[in-house]
Protein backbone atom coordinates (compact mmCIF):
# COMPACT_ATOMS: atom_id res chain seq x y z
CA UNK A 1 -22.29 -25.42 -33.18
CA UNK A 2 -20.72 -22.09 -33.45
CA UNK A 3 -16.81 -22.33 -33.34
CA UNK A 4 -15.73 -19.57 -30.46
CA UNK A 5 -12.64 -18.09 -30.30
CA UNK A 6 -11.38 -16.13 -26.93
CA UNK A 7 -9.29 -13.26 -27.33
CA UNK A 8 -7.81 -11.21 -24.75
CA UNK A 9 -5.10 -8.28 -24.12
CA UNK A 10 -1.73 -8.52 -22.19
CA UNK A 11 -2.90 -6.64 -19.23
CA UNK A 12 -4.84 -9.87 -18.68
CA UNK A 13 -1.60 -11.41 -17.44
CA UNK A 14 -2.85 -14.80 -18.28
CA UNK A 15 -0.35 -17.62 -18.34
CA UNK A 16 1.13 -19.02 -21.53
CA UNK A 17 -0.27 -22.62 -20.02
CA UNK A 18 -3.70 -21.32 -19.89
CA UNK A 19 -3.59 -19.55 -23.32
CA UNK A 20 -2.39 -22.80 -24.50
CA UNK A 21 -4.54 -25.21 -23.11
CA UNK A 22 -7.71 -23.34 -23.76
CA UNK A 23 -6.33 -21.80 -26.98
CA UNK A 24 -6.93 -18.24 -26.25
CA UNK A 25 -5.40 -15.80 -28.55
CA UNK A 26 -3.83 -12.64 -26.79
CA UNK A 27 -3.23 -8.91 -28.08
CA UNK A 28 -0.18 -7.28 -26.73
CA UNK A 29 -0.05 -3.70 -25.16
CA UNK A 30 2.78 -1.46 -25.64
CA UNK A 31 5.41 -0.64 -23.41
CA UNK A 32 7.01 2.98 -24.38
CA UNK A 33 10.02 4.33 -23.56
CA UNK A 34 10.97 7.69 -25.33
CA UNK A 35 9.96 7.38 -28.73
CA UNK A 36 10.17 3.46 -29.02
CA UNK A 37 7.46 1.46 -28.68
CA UNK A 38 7.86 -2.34 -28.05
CA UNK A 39 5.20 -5.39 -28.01
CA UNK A 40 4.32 -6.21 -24.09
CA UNK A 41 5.92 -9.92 -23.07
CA UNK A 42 6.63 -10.24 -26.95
CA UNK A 43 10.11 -7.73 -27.25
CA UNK A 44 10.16 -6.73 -24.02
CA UNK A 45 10.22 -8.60 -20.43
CA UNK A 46 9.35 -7.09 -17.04
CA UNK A 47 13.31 -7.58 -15.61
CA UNK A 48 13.71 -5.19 -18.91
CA UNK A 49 11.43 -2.47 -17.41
CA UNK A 50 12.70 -2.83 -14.05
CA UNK A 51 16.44 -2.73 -15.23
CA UNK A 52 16.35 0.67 -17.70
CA UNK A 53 14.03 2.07 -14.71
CA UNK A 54 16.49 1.75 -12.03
CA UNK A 55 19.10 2.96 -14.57
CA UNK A 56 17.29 5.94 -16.28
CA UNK A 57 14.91 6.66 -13.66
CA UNK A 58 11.90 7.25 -15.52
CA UNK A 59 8.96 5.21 -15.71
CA UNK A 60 7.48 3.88 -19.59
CA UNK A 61 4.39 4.74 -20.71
CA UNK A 62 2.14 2.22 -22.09
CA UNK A 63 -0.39 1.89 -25.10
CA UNK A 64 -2.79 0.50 -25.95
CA UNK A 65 -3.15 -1.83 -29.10
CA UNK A 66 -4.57 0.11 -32.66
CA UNK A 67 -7.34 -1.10 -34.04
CA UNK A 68 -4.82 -2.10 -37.05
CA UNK A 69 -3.33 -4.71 -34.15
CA UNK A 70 -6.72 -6.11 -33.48
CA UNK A 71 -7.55 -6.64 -37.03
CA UNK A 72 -4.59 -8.28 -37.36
CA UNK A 73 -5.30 -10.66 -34.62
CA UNK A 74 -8.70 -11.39 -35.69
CA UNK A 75 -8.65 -11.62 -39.09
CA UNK A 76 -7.19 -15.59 -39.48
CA UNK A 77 -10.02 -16.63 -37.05
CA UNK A 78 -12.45 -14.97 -38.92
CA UNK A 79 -11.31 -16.70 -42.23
CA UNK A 80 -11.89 -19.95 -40.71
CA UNK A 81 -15.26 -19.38 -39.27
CA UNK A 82 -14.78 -18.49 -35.81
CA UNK A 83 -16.68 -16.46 -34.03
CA UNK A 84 -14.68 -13.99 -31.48
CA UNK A 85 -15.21 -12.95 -27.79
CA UNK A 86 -12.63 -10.25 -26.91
CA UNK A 87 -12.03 -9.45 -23.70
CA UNK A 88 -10.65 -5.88 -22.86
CA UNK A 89 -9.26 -4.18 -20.13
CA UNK A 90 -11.40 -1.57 -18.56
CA UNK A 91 -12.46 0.84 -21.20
CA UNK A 92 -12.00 3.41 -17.86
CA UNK A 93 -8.19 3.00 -18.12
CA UNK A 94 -7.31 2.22 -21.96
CA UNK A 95 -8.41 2.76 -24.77
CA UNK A 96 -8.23 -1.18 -25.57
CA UNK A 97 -11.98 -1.52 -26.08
CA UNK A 98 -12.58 1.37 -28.21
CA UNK A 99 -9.92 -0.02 -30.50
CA UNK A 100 -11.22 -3.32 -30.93
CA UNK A 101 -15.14 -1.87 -31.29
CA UNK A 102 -13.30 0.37 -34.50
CA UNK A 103 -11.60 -3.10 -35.43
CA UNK A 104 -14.57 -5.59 -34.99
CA UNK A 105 -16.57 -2.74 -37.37
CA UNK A 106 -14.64 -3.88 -40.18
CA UNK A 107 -15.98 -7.40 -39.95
CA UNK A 108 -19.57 -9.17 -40.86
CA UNK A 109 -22.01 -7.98 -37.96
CA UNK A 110 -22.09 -10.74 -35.28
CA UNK A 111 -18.62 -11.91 -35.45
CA UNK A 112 -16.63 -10.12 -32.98
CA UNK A 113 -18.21 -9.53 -29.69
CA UNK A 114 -16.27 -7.07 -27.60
CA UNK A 115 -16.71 -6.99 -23.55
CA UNK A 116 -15.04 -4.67 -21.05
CA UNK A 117 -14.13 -6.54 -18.22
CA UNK A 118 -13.89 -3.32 -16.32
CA UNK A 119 -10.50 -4.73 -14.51
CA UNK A 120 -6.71 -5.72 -15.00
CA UNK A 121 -4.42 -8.17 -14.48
CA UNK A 122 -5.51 -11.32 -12.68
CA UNK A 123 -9.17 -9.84 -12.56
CA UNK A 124 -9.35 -10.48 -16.35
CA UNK A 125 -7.81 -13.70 -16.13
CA UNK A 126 -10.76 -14.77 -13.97
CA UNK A 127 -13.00 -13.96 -16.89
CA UNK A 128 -11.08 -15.26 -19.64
CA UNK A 129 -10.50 -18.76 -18.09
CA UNK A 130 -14.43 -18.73 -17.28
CA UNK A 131 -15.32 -17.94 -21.20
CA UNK A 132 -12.64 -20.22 -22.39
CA UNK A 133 -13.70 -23.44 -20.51
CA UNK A 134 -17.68 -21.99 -21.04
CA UNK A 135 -17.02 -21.63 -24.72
CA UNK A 136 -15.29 -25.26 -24.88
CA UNK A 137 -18.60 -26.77 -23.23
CA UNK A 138 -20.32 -25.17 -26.30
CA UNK A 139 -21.84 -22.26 -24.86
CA UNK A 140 -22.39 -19.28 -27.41
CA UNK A 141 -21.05 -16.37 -28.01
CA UNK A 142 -24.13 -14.28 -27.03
CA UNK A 143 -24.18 -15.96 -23.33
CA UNK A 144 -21.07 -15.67 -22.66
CA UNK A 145 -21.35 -12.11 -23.00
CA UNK A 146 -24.16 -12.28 -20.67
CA UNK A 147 -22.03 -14.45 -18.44
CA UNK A 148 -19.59 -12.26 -18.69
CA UNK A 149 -21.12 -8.50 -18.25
CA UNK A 150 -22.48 -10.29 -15.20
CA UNK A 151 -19.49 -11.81 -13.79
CA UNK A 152 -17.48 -8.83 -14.09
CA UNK A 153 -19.32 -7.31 -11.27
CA UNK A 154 -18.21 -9.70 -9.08
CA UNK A 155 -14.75 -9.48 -9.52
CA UNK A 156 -12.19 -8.38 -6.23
CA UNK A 157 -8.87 -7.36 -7.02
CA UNK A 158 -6.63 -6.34 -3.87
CA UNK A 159 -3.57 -5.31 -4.51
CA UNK A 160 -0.26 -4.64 -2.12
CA UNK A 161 2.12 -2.23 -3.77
CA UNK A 162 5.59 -3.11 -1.37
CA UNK A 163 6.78 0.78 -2.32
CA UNK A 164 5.49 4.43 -3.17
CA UNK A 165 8.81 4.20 -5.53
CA UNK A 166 6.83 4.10 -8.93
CA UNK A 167 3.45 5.12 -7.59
CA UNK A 168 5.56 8.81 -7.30
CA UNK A 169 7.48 8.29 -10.69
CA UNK A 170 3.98 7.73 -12.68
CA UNK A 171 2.35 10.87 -10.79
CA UNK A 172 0.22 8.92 -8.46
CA UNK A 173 1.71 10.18 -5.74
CA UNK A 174 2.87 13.28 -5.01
CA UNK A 175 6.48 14.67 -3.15
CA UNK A 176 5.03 14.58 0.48
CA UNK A 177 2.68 11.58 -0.08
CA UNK A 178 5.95 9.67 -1.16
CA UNK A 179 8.15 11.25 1.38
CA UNK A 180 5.98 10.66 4.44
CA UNK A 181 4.91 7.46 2.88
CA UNK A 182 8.76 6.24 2.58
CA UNK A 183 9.94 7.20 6.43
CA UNK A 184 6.40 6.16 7.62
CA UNK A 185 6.71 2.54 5.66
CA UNK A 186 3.61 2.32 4.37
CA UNK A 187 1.76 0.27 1.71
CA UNK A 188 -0.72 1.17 -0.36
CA UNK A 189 -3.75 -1.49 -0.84
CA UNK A 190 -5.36 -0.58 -4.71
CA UNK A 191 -8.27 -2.06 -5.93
CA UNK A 192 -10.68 -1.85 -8.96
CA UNK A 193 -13.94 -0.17 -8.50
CA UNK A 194 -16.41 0.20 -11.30
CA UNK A 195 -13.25 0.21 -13.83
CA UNK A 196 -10.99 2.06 -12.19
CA UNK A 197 -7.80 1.95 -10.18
CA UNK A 198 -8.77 3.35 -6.40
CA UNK A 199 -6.48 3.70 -3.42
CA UNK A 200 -8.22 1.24 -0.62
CA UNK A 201 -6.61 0.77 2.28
CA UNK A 202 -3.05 1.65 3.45
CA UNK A 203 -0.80 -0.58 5.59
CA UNK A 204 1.94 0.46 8.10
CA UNK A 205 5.51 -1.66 8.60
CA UNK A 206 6.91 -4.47 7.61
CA UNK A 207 5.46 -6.29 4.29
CA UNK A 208 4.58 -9.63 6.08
CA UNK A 209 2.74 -8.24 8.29
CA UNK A 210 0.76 -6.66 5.40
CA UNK A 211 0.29 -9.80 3.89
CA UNK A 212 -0.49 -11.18 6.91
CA UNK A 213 -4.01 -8.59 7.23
CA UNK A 214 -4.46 -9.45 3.70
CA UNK A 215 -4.95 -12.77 4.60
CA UNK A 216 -6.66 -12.16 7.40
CA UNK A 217 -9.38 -10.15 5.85
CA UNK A 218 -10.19 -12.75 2.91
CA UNK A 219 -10.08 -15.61 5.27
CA UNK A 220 -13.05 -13.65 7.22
CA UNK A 221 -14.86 -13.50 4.35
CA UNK A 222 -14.04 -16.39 2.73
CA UNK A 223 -17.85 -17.82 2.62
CA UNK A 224 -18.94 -14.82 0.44
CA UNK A 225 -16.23 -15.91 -2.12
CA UNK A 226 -16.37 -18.54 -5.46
CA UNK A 227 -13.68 -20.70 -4.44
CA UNK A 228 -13.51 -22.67 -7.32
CA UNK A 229 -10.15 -20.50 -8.14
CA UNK A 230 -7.95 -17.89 -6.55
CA UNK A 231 -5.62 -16.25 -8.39
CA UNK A 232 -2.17 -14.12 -6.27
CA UNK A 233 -0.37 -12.17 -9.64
CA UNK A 234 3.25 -11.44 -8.01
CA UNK A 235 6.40 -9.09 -9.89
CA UNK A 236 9.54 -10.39 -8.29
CA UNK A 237 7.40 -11.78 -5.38
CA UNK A 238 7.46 -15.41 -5.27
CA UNK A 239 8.39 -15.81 -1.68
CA UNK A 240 5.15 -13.75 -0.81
CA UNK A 241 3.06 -15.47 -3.37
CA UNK A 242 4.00 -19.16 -2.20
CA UNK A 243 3.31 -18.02 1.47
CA UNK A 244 -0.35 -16.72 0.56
CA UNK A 245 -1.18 -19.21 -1.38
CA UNK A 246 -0.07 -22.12 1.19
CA UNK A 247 -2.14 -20.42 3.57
CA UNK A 248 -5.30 -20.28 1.49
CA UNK A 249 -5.06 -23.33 0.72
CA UNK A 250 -4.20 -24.69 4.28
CA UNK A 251 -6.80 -22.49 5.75
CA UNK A 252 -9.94 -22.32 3.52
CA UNK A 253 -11.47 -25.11 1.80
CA UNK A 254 -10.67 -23.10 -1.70
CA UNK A 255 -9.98 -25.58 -4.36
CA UNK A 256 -7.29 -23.74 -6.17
CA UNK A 257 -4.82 -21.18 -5.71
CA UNK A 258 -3.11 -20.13 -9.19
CA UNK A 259 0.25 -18.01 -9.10
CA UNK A 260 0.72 -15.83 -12.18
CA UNK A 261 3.20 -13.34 -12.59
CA UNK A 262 2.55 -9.85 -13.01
CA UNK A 263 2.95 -8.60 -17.01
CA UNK A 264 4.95 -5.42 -18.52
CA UNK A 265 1.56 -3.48 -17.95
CA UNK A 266 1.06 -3.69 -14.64
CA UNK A 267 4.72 -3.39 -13.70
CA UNK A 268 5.40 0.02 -15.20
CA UNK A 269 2.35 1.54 -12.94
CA UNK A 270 2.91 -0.65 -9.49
CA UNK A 271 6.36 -1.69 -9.32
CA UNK A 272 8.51 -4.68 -7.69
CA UNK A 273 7.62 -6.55 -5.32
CA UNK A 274 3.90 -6.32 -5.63
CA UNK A 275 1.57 -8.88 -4.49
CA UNK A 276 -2.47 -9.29 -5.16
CA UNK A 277 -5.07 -11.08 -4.52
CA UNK A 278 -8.09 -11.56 -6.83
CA UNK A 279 -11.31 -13.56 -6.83
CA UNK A 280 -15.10 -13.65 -7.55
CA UNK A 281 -17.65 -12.85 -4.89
CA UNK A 282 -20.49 -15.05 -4.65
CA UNK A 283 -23.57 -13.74 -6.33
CA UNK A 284 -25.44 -11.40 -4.01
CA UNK A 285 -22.76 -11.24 -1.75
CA UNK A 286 -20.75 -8.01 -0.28
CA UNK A 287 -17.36 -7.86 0.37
């Protein structure tokens, strides 16, 4: 049996308990400010970013690993006779998968399979924990790309951003946007389509009540959804997290809700106090 080895990057946000358990290896980002570069969840944290932002004002930039980092990462695994499924971020938004096709070149043909999950965050989670426990039952590294490039399709991401605050700072919003937005109160819903980040929805008021037509929307559609496992990623939203995922699970017959907390990555583009949902549609189901 071919000995599989899951790989992913630290946009994936995947808990250290998962990466653990299933003994998936992870490539870290980079988090920039000015000229220095640090190693995402490695040398810096997210109450880091969140700290020098409020005090300098000025959002990091991040990076995406060389193909240098990738080698690095692979190379032990390779020695030992593992085959490797990498699992990038969407190629749309980083340059992630380019750098590991450059890296896996440098190996035998065969032995490093690289798929762009076309998402972030808790959306690439989903797909890593689905290779991982795939790959433990034995299944090969050509199916579960297969499994994968299909899966990825199916993948919902639905995010609440509680402020406009670092939306503006990173460009994606301009001056008015971010002023009327701010007196106006409202919140943006993002979501990933075909790779890429897109402005959804937008809701007006308080945050609860947000949440609250979050929760209403899923729970309409709940029937069209794999409810094997729901993932809410959270920065410096517990309280909200705990409430959604008491509801699903009170409400819907899903069979687990997973709370992970949103990475470096993600935090330098969305902010505090953002709070997402992500899942799997059915097959052949709209959403």
């Amino acid at each position: 049996m071919t000995l599989v080895k899951i790989f992913a990057d630290s946009i994936s946000d995947l808990p250290e308990t998962w990466a653990r358990a299933y003994d998936i290896g992870i490539v870290p980002l980079y988090v920039v400010f000015g000229e220095t570069a640090y190693k995402d969840k490695l040398e810096i944290t997210t109450a880091d970013i969140y700290r020098r932002v409020d005090e300098d004002g000025v959002l990091p930039r991040t990076a995406a690993p060389a193909p240098a980092d990738f080698i690095a990462a692979f190379s032990p695994w390779i020695e030992q006779g593992h085959t490797i499924v990498y699992i990038s971020m969407s190629s749309k938004l980083s340059s992630s998968y380019q750098n590991a096709l450059i890296a896996a070149a440098e190996f035998p043909e065969g032995r490093i399979h690289v798929v762009d999950s076309l998402n972030v965050s808790g959306g690439i989670a989903l797909l890593v924990l689905k290779a991982a426990i795939a790959a433990k039952q034995g299944t090969g590294p050509s199916e579960l790309v297969s499994m994968l490039e299909e899966m990825r399709e199916r993948v919902e991401i639905e995010v609440l951003v509680d402020s406009l605050d670092y939306l503006h700072k990173g460009g994606r919003a301009s001056s008015v946007q971010y002023m009327i937005g701010s007196l106006l109160k409202i919140r943006p819903v993002l979501k990933v389509k075909e790779g890429l980040v897109i402005s959804a929805d937008k809701y007006r008021g308080k945050t609860e009540k947000a949440i609250e037509r979050m929760l209403h929307n899923f729970i309409d559609n709940v029937h069209k959804v794999d409810r094997e496992l729901i993932i809410v990623a959270q920065t410096l939203a517990e309280k909200a997290a705990g409430f959604i995922r008491n509801t699903l699970l009170e409400k819907t017959d899903v069979k687990e809700v997973s709370i992970i907390e949103g990475g470096c990555a993600i935090s330098c583009h969305c902010g505090p106090r953002t709070v997402a949902i992500m899942y799997l549609r059915q097959p052949n189901s709209a959403i």
